[in-house]
PDB file of N, CA and C in Angstrom:
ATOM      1  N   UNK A   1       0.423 -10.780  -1.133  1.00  0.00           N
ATOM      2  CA  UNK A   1      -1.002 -10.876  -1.200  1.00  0.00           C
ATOM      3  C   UNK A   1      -1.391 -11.053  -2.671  1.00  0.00           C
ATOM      4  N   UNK A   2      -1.849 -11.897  -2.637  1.00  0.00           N
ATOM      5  CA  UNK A   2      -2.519 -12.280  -4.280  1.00  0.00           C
ATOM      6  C   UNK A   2      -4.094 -12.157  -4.412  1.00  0.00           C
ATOM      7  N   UNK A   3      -4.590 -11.329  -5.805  1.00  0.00           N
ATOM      8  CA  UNK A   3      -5.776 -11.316  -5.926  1.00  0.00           C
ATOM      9  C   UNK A   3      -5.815 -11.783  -7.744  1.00  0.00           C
ATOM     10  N   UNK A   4      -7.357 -12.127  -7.398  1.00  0.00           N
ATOM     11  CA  UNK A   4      -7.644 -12.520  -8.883  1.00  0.00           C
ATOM     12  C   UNK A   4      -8.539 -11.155  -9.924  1.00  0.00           C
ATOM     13  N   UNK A   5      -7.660 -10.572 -10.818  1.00  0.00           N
ATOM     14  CA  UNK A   5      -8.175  -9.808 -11.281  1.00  0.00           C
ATOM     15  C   UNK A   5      -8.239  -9.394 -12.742  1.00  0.00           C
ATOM     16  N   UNK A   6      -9.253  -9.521 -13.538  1.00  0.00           N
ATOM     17  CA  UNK A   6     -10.089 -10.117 -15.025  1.00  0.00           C
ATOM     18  C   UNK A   6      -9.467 -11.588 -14.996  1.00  0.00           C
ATOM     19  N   UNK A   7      -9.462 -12.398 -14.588  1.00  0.00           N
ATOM     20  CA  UNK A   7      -9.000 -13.456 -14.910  1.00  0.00           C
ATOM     21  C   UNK A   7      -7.525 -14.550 -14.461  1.00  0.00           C
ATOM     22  N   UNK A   8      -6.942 -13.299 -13.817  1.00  0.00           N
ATOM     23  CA  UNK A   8      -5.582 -13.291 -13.784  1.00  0.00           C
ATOM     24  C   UNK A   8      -5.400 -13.166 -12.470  1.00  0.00           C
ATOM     25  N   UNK A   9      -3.497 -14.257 -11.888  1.00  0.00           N
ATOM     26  CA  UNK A   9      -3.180 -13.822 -10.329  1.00  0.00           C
ATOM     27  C   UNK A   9      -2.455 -13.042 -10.478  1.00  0.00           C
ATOM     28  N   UNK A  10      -2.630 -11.964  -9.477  1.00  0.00           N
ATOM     29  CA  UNK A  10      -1.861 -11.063  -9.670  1.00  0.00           C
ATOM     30  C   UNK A  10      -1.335 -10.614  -8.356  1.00  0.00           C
ATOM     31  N   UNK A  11       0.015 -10.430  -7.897  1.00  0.00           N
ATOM     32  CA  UNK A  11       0.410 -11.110  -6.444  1.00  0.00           C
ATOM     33  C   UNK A  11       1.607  -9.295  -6.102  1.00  0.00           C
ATOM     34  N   UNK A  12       0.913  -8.873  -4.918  1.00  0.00           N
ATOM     35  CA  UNK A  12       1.301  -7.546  -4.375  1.00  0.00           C
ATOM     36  C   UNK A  12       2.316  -7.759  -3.369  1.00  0.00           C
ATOM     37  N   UNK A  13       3.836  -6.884  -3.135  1.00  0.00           N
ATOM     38  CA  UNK A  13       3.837  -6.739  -2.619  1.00  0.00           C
ATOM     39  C   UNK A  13       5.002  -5.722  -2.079  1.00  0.00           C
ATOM     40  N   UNK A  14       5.247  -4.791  -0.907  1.00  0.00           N
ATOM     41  CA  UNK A  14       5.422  -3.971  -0.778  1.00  0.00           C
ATOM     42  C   UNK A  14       7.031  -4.195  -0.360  1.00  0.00           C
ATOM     43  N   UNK A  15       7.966  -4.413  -1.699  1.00  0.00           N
ATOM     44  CA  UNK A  15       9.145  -4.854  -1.162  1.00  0.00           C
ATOM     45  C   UNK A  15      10.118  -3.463  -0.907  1.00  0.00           C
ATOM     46  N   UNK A  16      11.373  -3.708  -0.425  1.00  0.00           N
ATOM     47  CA  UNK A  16      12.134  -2.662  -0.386  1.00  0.00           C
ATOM     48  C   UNK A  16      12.605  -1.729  -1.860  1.00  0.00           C
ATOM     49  N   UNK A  17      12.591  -2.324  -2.852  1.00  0.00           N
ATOM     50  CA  UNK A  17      12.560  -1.824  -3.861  1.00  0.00           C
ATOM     51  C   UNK A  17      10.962  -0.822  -4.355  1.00  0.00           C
ATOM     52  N   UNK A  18      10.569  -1.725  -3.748  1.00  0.00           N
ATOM     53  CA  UNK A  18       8.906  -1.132  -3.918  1.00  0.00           C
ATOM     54  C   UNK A  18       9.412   0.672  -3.475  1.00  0.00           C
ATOM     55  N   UNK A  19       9.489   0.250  -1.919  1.00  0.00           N
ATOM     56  CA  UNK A  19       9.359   1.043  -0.737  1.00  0.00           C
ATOM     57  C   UNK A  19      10.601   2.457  -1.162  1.00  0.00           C
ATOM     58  N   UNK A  20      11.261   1.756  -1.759  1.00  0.00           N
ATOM     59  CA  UNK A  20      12.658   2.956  -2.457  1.00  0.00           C
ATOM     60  C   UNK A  20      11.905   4.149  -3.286  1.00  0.00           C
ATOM     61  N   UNK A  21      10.814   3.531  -4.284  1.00  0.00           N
ATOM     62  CA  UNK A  21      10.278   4.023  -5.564  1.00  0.00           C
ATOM     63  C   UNK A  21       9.305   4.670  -4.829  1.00  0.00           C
ATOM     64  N   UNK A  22       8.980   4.672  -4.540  1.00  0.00           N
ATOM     65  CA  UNK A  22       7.963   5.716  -3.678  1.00  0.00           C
ATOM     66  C   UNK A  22       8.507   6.760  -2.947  1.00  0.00           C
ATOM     67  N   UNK A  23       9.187   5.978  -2.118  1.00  0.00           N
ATOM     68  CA  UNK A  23       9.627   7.236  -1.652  1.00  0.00           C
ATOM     69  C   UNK A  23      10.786   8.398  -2.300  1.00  0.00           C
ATOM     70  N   UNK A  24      11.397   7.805  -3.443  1.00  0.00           N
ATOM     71  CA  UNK A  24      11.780   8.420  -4.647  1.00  0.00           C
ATOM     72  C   UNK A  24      10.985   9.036  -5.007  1.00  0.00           C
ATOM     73  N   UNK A  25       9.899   8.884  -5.686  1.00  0.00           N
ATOM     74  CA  UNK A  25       8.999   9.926  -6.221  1.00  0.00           C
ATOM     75  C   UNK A  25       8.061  10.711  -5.210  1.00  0.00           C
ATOM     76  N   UNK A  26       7.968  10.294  -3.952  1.00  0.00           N
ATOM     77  CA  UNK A  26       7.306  11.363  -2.988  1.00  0.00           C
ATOM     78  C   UNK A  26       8.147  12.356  -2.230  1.00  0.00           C
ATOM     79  N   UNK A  27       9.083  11.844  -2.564  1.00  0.00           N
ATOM     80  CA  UNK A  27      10.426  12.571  -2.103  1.00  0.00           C
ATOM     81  C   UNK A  27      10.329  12.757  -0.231  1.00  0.00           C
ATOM     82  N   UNK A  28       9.594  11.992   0.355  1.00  0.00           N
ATOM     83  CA  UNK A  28       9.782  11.582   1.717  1.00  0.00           C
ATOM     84  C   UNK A  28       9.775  10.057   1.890  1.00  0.00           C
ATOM     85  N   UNK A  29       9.895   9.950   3.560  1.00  0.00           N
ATOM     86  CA  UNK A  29       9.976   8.630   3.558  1.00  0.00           C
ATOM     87  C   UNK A  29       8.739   7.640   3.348  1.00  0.00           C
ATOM     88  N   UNK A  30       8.766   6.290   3.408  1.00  0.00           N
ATOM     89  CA  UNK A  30       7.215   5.185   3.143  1.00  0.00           C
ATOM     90  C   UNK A  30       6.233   5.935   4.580  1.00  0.00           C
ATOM     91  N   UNK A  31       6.440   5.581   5.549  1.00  0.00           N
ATOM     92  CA  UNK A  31       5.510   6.397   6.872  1.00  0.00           C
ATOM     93  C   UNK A  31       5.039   7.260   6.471  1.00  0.00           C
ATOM     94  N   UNK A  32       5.854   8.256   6.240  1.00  0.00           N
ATOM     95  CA  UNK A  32       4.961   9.784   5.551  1.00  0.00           C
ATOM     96  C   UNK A  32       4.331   9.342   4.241  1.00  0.00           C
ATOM     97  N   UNK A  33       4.777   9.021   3.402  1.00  0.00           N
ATOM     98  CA  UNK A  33       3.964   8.727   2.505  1.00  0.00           C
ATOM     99  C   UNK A  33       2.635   7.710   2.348  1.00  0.00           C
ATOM    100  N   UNK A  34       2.285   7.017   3.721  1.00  0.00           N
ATOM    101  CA  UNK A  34       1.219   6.581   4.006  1.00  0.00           C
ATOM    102  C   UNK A  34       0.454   6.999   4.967  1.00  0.00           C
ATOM    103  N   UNK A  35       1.165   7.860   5.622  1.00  0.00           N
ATOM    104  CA  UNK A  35       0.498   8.578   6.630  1.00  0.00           C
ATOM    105  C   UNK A  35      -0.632   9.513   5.780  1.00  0.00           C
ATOM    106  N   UNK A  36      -0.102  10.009   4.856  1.00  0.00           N
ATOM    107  CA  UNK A  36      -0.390  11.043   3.931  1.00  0.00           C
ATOM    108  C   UNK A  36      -1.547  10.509   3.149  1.00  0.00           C
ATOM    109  N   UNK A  37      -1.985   9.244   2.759  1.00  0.00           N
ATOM    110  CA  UNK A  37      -2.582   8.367   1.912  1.00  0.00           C
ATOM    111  C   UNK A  37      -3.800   8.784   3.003  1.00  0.00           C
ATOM    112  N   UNK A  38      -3.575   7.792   4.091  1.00  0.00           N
ATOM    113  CA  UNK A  38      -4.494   7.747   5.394  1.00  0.00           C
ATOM    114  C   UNK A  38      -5.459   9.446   5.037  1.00  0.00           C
ATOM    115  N   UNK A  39      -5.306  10.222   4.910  1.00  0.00           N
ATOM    116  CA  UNK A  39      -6.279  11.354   4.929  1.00  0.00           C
ATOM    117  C   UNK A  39      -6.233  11.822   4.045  1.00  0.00           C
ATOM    118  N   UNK A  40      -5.944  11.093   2.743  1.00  0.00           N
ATOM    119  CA  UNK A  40      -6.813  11.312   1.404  1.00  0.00           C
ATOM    120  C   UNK A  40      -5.663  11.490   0.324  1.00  0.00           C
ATOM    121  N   UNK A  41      -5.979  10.779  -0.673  1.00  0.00           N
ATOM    122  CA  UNK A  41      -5.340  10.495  -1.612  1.00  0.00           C
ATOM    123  C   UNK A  41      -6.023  10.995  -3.114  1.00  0.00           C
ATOM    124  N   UNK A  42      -5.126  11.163  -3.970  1.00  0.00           N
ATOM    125  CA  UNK A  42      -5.515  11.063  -5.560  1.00  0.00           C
ATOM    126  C   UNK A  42      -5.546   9.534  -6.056  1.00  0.00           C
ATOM    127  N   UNK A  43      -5.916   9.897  -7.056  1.00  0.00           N
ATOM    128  CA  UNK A  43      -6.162   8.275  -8.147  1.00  0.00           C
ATOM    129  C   UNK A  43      -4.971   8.220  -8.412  1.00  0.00           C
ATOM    130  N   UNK A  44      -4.375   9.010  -9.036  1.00  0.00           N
ATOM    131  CA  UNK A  44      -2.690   9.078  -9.702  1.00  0.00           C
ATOM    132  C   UNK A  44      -1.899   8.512  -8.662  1.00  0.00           C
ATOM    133  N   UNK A  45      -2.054   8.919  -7.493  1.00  0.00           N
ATOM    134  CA  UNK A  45      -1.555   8.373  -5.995  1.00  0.00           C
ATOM    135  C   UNK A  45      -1.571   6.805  -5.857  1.00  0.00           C
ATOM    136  N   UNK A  46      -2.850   6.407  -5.648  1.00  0.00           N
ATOM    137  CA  UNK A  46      -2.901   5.281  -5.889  1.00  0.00           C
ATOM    138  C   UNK A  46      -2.842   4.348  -6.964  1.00  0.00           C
ATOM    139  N   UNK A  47      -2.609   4.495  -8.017  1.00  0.00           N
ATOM    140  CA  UNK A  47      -1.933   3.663  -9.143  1.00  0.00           C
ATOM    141  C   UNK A  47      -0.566   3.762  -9.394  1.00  0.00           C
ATOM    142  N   UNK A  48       0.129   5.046  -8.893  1.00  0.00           N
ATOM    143  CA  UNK A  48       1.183   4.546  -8.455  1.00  0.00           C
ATOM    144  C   UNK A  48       1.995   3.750  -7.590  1.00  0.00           C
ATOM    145  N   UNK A  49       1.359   3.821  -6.300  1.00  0.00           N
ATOM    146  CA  UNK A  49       1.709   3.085  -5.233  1.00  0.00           C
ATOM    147  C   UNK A  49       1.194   1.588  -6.033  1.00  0.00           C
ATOM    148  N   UNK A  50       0.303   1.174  -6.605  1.00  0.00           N
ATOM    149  CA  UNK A  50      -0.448   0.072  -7.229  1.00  0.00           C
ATOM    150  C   UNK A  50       0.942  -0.431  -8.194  1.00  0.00           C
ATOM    151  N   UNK A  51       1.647   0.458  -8.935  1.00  0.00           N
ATOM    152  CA  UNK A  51       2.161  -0.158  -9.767  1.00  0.00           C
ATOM    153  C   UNK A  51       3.243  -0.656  -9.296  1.00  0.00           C
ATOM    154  N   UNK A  52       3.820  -0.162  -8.324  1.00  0.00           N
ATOM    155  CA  UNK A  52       4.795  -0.332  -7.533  1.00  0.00           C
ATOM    156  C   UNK A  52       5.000  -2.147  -7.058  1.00  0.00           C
ATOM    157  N   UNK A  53       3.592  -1.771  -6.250  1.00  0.00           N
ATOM    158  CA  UNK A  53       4.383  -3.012  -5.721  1.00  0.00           C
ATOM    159  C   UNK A  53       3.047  -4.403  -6.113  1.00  0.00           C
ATOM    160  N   UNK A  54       3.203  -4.024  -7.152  1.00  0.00           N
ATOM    161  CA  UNK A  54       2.706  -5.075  -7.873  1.00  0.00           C
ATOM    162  C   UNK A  54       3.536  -6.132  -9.039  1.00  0.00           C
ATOM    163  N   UNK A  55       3.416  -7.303  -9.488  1.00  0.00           N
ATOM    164  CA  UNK A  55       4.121  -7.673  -9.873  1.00  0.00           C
ATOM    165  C   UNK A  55       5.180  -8.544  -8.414  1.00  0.00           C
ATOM    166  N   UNK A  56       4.412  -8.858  -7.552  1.00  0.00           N
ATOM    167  CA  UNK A  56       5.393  -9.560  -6.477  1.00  0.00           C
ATOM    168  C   UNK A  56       6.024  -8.517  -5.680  1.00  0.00           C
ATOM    169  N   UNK A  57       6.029  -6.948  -5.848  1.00  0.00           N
ATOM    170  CA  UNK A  57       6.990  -6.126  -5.317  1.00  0.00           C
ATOM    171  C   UNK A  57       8.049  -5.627  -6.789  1.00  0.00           C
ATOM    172  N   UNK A  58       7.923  -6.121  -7.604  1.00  0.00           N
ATOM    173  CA  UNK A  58       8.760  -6.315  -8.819  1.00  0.00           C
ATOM    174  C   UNK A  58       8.250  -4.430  -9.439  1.00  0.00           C
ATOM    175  N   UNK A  59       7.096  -4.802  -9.619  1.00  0.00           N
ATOM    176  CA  UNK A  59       6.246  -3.303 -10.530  1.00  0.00           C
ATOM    177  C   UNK A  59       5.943  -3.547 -11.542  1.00  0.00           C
ATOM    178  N   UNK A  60       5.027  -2.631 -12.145  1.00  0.00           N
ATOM    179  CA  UNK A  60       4.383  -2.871 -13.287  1.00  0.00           C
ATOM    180  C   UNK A  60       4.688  -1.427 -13.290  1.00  0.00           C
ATOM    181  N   UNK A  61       4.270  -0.943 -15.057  1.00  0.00           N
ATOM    182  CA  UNK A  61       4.176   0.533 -15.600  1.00  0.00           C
ATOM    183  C   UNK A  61       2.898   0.776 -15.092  1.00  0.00           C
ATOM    184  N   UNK A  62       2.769   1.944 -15.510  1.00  0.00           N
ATOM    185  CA  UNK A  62       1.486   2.669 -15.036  1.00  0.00           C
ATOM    186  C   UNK A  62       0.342   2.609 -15.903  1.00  0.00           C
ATOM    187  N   UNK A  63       0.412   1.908 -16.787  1.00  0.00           N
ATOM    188  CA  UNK A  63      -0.419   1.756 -18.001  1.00  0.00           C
ATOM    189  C   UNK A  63      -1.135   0.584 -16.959  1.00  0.00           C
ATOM    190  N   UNK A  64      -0.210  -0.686 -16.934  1.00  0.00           N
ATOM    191  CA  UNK A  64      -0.527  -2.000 -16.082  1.00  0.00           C
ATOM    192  C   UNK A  64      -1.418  -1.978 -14.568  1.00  0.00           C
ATOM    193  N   UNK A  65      -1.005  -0.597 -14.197  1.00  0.00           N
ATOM    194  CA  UNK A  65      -1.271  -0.611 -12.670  1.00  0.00           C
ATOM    195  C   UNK A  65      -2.515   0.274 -12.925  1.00  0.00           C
ATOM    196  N   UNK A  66      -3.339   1.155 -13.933  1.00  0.00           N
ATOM    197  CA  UNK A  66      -3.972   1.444 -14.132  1.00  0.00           C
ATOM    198  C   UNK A  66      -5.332   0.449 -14.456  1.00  0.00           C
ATOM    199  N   UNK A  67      -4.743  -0.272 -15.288  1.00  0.00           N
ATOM    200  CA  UNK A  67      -6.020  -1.607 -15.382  1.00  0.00           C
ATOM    201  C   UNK A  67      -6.388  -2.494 -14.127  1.00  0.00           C
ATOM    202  N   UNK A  68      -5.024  -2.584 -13.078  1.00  0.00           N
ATOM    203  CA  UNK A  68      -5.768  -3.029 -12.384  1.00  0.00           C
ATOM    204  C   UNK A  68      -6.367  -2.299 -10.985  1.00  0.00           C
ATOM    205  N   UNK A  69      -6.214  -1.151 -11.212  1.00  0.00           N
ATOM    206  CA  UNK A  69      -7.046  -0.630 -10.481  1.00  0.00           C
ATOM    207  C   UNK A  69      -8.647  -0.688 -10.776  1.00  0.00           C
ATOM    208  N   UNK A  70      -8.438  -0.512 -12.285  1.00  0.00           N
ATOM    209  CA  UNK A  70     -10.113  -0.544 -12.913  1.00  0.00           C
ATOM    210  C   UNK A  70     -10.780  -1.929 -12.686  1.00  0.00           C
ATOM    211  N   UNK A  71      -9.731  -3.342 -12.155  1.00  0.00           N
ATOM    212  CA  UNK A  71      -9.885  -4.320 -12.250  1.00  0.00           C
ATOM    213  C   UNK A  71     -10.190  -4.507 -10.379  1.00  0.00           C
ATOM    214  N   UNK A  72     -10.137  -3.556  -9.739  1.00  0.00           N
ATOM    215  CA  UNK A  72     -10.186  -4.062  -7.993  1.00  0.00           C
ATOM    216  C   UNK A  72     -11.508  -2.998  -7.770  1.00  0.00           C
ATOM    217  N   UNK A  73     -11.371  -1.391  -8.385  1.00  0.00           N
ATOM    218  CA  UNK A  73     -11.927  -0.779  -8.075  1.00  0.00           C
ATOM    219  C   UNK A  73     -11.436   0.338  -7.360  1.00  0.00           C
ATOM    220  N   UNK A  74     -11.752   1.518  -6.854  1.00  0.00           N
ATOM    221  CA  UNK A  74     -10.853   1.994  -6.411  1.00  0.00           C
ATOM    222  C   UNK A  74     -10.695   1.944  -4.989  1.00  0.00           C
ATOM    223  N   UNK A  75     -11.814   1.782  -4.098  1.00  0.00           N
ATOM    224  CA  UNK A  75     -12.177   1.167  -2.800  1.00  0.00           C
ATOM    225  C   UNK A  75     -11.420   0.076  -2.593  1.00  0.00           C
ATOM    226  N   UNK A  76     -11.547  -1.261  -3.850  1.00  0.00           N
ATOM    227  CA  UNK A  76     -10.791  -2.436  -3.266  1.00  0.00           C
ATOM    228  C   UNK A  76      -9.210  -1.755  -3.706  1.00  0.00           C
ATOM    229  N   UNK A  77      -9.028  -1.093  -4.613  1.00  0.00           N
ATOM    230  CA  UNK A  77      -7.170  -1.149  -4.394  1.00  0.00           C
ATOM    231  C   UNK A  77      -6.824  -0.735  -3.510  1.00  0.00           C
ATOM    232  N   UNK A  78      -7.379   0.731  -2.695  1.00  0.00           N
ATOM    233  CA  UNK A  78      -7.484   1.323  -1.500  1.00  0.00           C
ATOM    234  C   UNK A  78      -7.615   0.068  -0.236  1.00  0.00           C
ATOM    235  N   UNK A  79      -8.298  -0.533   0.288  1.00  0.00           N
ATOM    236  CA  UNK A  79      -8.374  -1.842   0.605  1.00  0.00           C
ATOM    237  C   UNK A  79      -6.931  -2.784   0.514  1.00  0.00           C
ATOM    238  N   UNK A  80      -6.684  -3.227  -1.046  1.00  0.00           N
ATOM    239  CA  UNK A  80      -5.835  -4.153  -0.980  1.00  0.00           C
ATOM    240  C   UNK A  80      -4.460  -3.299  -0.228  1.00  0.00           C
ATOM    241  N   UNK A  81      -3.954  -1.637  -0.748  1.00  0.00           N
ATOM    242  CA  UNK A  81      -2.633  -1.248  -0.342  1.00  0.00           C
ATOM    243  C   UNK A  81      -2.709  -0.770   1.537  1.00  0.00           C
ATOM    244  N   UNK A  82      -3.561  -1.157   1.989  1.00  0.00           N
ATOM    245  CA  UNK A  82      -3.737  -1.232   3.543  1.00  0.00           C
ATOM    246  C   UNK A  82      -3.008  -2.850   3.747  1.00  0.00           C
ATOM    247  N   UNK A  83      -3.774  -3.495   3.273  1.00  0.00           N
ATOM    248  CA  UNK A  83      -3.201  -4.649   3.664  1.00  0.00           C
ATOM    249  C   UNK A  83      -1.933  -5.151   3.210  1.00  0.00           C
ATOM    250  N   UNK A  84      -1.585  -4.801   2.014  1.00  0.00           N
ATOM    251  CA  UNK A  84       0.005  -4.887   1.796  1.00  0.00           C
ATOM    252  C   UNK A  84       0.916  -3.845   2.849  1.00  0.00           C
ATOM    253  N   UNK A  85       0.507  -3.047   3.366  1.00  0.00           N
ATOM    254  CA  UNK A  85       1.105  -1.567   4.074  1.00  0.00           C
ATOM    255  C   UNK A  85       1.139  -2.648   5.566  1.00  0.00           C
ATOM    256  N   UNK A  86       0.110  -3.353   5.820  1.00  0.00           N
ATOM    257  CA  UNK A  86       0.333  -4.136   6.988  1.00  0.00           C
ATOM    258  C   UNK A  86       1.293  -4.933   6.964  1.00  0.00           C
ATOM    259  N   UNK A  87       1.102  -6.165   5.832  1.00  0.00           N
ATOM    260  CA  UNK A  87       2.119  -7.197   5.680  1.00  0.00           C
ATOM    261  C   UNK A  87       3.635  -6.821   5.927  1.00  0.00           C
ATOM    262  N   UNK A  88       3.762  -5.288   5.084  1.00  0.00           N
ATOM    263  CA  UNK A  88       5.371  -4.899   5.199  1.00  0.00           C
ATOM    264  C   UNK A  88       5.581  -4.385   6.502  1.00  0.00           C
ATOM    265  N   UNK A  89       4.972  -3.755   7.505  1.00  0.00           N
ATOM    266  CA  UNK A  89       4.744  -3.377   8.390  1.00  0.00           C
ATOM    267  C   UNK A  89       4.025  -3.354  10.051  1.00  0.00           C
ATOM    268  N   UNK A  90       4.576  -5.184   9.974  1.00  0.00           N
ATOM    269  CA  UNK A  90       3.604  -5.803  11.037  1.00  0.00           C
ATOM    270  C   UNK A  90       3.614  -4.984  12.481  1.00  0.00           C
ATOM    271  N   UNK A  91       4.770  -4.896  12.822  1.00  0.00           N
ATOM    272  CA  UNK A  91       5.368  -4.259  14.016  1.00  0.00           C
ATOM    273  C   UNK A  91       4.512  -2.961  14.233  1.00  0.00           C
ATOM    274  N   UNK A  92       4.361  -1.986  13.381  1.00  0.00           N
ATOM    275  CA  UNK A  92       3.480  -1.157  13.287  1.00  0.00           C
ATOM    276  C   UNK A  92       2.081  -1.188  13.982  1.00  0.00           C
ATOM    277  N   UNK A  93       1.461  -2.437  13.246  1.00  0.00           N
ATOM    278  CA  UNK A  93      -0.089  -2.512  14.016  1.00  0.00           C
ATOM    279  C   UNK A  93       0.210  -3.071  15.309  1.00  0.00           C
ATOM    280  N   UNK A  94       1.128  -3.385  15.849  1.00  0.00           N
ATOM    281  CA  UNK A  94       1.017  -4.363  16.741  1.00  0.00           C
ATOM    282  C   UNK A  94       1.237  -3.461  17.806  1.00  0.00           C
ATOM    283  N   UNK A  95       1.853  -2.235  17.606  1.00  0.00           N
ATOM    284  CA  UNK A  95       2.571  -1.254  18.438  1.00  0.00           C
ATOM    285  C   UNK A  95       1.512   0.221  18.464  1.00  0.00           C
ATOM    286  N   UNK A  96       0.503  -0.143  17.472  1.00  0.00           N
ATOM    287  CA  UNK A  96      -0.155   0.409  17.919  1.00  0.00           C
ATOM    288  C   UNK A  96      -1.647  -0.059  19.237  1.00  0.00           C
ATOM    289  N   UNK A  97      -1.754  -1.362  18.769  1.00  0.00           N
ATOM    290  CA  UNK A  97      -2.205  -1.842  19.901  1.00  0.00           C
ATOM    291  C   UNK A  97      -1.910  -1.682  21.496  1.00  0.00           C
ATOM    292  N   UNK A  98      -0.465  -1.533  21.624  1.00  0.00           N
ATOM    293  CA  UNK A  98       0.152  -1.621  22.665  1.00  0.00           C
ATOM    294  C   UNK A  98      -0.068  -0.357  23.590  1.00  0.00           C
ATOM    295  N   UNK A  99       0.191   0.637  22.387  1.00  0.00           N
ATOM    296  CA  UNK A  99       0.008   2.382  22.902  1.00  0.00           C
ATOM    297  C   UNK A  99      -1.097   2.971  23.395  1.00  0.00           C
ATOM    298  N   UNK A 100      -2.462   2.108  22.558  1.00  0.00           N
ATOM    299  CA  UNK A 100      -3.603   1.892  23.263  1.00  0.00           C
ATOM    300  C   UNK A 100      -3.859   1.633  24.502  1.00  0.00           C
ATOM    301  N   UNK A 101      -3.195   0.462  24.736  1.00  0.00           N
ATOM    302  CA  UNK A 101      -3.659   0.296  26.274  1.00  0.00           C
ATOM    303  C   UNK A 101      -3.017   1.428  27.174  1.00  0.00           C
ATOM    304  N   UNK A 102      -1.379   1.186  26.823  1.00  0.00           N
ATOM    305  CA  UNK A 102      -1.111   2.098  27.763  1.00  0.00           C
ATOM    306  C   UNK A 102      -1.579   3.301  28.290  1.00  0.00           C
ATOM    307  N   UNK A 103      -2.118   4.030  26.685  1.00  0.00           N
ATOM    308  CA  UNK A 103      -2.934   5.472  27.074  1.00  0.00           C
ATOM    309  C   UNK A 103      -3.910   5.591  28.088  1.00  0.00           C
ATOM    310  N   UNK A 104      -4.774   4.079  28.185  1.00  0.00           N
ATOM    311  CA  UNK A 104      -5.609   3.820  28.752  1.00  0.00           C
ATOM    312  C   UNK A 104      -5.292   3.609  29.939  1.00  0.00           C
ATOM    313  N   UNK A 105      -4.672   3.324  30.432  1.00  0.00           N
ATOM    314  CA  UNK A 105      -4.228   2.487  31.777  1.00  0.00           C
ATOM    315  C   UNK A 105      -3.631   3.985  32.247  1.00  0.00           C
ATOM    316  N   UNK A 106      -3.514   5.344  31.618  1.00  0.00           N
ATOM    317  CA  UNK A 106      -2.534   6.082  32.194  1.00  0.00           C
ATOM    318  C   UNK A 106      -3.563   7.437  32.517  1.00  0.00           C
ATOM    319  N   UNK A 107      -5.254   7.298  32.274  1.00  0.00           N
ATOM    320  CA  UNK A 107      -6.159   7.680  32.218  1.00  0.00           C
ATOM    321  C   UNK A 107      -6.772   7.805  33.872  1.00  0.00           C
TER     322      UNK A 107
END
């Protein structure tokens, strides 16, 4: 996912290396550690996850991933790491769709 931010492309994304570093420093796995996001996060939280997998999935320091948070906002970085969390994780939304109905149908 690429966004334009002060000027610049700047292209996200949530690779396995990404997905290692996180869960290295959260010391659980990516699921839990977004599960965990989902009902509330720090700033520090999210500029890390930001620095991560920014840079293509590659990373940036935290100095880097700090500007561009100031550069999305904190709503849009919040925003953009949903939609990278999708991209790496299609099967996910799709399976939650599925569980939906069934619940429904079992009603």
């Amino acid at each position: 996912m690429t966004k334009q931010i002060g000027g610049s492309s700047v292209t996200f994304r949530m690779t396995t290396r990404a997905m290692m570093a996180i869960e290295d420093h959260y010391g659980k796995g990516i699921v839990e550690v977004m599960q965990d996001l989902e009902e509330g996060f720090r700033i520090g939280d999210l500029v890390k996850i930001v620095s991560e997998c920014a840079g293509n999935g590659a990373g940036v320091d935290m100095d880097a991933a700090s500007e561009l948070v100031d550069g999305l906002g904190v709503e849009g970085a919040g925003e953009l790491l949903g939609e990278v969390a999708e991209a790496a994780f299609p099967e996910a939304k799709k399976g939650q769709g599925k569980n939906g109905k069934r619940a429904a149908r079992s009603k």
